[in-house]
Protein backbone atom coordinates (compact mmCIF):
# COMPACT_ATOMS: atom_id res chain seq x y z
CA UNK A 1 -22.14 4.25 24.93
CA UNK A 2 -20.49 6.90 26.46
CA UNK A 3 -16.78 8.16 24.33
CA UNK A 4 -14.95 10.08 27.37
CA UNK A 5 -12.89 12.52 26.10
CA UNK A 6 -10.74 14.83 28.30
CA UNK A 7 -8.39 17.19 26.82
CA UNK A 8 -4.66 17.08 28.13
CA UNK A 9 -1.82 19.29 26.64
CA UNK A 10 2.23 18.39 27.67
CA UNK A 11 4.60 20.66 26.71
CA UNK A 12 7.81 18.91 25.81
CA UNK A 13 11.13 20.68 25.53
CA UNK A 14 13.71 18.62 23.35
CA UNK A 15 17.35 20.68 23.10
CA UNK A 16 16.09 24.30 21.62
CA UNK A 17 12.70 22.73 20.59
CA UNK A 18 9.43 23.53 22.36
CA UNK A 19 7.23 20.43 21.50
CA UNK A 20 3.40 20.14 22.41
CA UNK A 21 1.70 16.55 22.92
CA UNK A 22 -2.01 17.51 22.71
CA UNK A 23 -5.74 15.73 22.41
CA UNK A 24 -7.74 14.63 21.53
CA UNK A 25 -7.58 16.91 19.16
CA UNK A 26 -11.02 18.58 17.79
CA UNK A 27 -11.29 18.60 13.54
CA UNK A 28 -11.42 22.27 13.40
CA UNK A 29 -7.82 22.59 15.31
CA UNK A 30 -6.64 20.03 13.02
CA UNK A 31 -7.73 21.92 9.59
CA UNK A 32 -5.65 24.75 10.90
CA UNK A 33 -2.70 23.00 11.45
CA UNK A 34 0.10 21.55 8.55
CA UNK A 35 1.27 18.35 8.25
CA UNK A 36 4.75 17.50 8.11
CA UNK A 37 5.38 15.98 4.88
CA UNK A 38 7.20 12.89 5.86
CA UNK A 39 4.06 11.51 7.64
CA UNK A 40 3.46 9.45 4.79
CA UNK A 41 3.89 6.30 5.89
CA UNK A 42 -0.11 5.02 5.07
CA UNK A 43 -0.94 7.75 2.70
CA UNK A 44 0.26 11.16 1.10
CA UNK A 45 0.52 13.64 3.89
CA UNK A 46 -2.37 15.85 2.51
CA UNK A 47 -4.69 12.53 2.45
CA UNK A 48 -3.91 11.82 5.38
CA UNK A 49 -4.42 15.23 7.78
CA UNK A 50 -7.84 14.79 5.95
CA UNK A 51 -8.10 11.72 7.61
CA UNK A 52 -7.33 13.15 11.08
CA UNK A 53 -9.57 15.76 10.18
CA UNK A 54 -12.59 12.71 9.42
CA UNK A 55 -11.82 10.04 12.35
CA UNK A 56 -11.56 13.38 15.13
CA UNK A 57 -15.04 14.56 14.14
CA UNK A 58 -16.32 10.98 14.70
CA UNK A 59 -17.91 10.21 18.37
CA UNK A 60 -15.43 7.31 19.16
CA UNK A 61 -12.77 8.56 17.44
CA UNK A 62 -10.02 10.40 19.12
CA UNK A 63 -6.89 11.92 17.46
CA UNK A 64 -3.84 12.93 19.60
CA UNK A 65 -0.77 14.80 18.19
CA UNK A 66 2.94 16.18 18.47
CA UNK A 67 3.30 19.41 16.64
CA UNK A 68 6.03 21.97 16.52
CA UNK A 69 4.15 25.26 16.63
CA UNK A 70 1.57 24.39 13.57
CA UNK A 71 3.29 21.61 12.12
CA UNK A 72 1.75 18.40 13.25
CA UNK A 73 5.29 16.08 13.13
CA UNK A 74 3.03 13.10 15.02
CA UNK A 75 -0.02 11.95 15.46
CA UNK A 76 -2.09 8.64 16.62
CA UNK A 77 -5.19 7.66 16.18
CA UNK A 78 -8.50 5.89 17.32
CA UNK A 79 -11.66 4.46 16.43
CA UNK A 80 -13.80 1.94 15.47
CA UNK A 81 -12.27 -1.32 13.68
CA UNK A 82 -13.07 -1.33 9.86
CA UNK A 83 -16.32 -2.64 9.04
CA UNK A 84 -14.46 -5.11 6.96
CA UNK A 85 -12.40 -6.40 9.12
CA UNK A 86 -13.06 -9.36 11.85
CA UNK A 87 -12.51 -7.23 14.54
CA UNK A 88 -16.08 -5.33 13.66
CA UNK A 89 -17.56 -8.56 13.72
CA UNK A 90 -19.12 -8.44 17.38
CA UNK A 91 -20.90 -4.93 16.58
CA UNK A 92 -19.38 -3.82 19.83
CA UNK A 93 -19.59 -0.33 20.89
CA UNK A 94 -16.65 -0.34 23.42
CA UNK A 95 -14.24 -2.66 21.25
CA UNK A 96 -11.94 0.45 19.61
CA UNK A 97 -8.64 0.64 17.97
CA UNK A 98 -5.49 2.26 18.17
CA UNK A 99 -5.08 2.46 14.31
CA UNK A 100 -2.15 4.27 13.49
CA UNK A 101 1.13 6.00 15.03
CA UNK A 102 3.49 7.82 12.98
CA UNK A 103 6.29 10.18 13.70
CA UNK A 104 7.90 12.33 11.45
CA UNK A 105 11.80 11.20 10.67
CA UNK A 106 13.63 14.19 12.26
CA UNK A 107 11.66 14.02 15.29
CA UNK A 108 12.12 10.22 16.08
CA UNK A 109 13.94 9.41 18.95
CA UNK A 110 12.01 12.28 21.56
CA UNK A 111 9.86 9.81 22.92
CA UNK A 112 6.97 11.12 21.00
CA UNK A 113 5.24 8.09 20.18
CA UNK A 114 5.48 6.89 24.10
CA UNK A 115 3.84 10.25 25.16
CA UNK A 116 1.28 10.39 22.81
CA UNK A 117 -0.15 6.99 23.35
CA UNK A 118 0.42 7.90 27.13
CA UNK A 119 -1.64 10.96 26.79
CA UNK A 120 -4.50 9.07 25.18
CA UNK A 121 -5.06 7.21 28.18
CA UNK A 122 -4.60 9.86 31.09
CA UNK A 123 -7.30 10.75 33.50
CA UNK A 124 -9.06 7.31 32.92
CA UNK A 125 -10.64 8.17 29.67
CA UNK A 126 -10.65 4.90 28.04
CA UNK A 127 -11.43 2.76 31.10
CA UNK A 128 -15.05 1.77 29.76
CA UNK A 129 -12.98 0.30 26.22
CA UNK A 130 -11.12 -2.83 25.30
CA UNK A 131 -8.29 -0.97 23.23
CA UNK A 132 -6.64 -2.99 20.70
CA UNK A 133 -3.71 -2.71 18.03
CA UNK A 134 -2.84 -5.35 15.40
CA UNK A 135 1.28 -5.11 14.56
CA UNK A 136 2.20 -6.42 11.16
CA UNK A 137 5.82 -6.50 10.52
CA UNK A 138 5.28 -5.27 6.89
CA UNK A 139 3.91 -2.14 8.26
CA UNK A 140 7.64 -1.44 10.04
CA UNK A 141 9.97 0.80 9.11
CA UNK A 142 12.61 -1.50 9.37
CA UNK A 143 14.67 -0.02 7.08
CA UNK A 144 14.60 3.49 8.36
CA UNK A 145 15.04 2.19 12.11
CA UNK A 146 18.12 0.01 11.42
CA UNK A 147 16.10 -2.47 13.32
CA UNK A 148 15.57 -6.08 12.58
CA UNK A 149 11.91 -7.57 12.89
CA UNK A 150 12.20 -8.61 15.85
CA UNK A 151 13.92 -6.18 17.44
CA UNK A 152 10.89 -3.84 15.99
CA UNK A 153 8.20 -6.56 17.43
CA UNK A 154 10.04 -5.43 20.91
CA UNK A 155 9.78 -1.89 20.71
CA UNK A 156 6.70 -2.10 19.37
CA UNK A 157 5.40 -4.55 22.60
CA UNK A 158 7.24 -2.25 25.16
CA UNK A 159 5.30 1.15 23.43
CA UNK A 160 1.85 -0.89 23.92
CA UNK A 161 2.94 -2.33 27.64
CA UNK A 162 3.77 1.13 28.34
CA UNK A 163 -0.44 1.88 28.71
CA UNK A 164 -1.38 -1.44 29.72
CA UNK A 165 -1.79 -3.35 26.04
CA UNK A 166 -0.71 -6.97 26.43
CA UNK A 167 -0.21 -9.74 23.93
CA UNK A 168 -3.62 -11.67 23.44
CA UNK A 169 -3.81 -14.20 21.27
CA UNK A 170 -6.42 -15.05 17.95
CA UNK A 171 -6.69 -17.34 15.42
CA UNK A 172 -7.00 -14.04 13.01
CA UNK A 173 -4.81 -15.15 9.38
CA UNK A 174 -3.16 -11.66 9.00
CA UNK A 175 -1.69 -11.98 12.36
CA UNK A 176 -0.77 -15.83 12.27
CA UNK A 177 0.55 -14.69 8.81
CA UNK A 178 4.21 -14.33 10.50
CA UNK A 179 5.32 -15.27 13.98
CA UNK A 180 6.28 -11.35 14.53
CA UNK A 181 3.20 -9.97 13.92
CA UNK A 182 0.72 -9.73 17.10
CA UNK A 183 -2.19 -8.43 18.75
CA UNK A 184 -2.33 -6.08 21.62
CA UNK A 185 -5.04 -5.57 23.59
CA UNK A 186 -5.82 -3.10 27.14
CA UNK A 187 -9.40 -4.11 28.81
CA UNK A 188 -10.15 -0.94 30.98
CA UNK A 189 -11.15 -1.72 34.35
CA UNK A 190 -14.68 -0.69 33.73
CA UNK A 191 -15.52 -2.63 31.16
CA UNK A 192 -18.23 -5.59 31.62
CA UNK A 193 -17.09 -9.04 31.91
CA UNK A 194 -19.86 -9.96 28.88
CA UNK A 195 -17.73 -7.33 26.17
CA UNK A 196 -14.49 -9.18 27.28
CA UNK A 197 -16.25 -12.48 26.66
CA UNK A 198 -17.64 -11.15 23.30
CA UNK A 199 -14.48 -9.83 22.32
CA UNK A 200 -12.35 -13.48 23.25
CA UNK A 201 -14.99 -14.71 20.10
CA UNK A 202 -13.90 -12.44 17.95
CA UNK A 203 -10.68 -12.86 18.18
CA UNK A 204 -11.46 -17.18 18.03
CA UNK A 205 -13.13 -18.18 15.42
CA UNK A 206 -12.75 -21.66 16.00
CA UNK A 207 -13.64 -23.32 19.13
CA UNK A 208 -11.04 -25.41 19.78
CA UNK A 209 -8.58 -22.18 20.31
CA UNK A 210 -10.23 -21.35 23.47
């Protein structure tokens, strides 16, 4: 399976700041960059630039980032789906996910998260992938956005729409948990008609769903 992985860089200029929307980003880069310390929404900041660090040195995984000079103040992230989770069930090799997106509090509103996910898609580099992102409302920052849950399940669906992700459905228990939570899923355009039919059984476990 070929991972194509073409490097783009956007400057962004935000007021007096000079922003730089970059990747994917290679692990070495990343070790020599800082984290900002309110990226700490799925673990301490520290923990989690050594994540970065792990997922871009993997062959799927791609890691693409806002920074501020060396300060990384955003980042998302893909790769392969857990291997404990269903979505690992079909041992597919083109199935990956967008994992996380985080931005750091001071720089919210730049339209980070929008270019970043935009980035990770430019010059057709995930075409040959089914891209996928489960939203769980606990996972919101509801509190810190002033937004209700489902005016988070909207932003959240325009970001994804923004690249092509559309609401799929699945009979998966974490996502029929609550009504806001969803599933979002981009088939590139050169991906075989047999990995989309693999992937609707994944996401189906029972029959009657189809």
């Amino acid at each position: 399976m070929e991972h194509i992985k073409r490097y783009v860089r956007h400057p962004i200029t935000r007021g007096e700041r000079t922003l730089v929307v970059e990747g994917p980003v290679p692990p070495g880069t990343l070790s020599d960059w800082r984290m900002h310390p309110d990226l700490d929404a799925f673990r301490r900041p520290a923990e989690q630039h050594q994540a970065l660090i792990e997922i871009a040195g993997l062959p799927e995984g791609r890691i693409i980032v806002a920074r501020e000079d060396d300060l990384i103040v955003g980042y998302v992230t893909f790769h392969y789906p857990d291997e404990m989770e269903r979505w690992s069930e079909g041992g597919m090799d083109d199935l990956v996910e967008l994992g996380a997106i985080e931005v750091a509090d001071a720089y919210r509103g730049f339209g980070l998260g929008k270019s970043m996910i935009v980035a990770a898609f430019e010059h057709d580099q995930l075409d040959n992938m089914i891209v996928f992102t489960t939203e769980y409302y606990w996972h919101w920052d509801l509190e810190g956005s002033g937004l209700n849950v489902w005016q988070y399940r909207e932003m959240m669906e325009k970001l994804m729409k923004s690249v092509g992700m559309v609401w799929f459905a699945t009979d998966d228990p974490e996502i029929c948990a609550h009504p806001a939570n969803c599933l979002m899923v981009r088939i590139g355009k050169d991906v075989p008609l047999a990995s989309a039919e693999k992937f609707d059984r994944v996401r189906f476990r029972q029959r009657f769903m189809y």
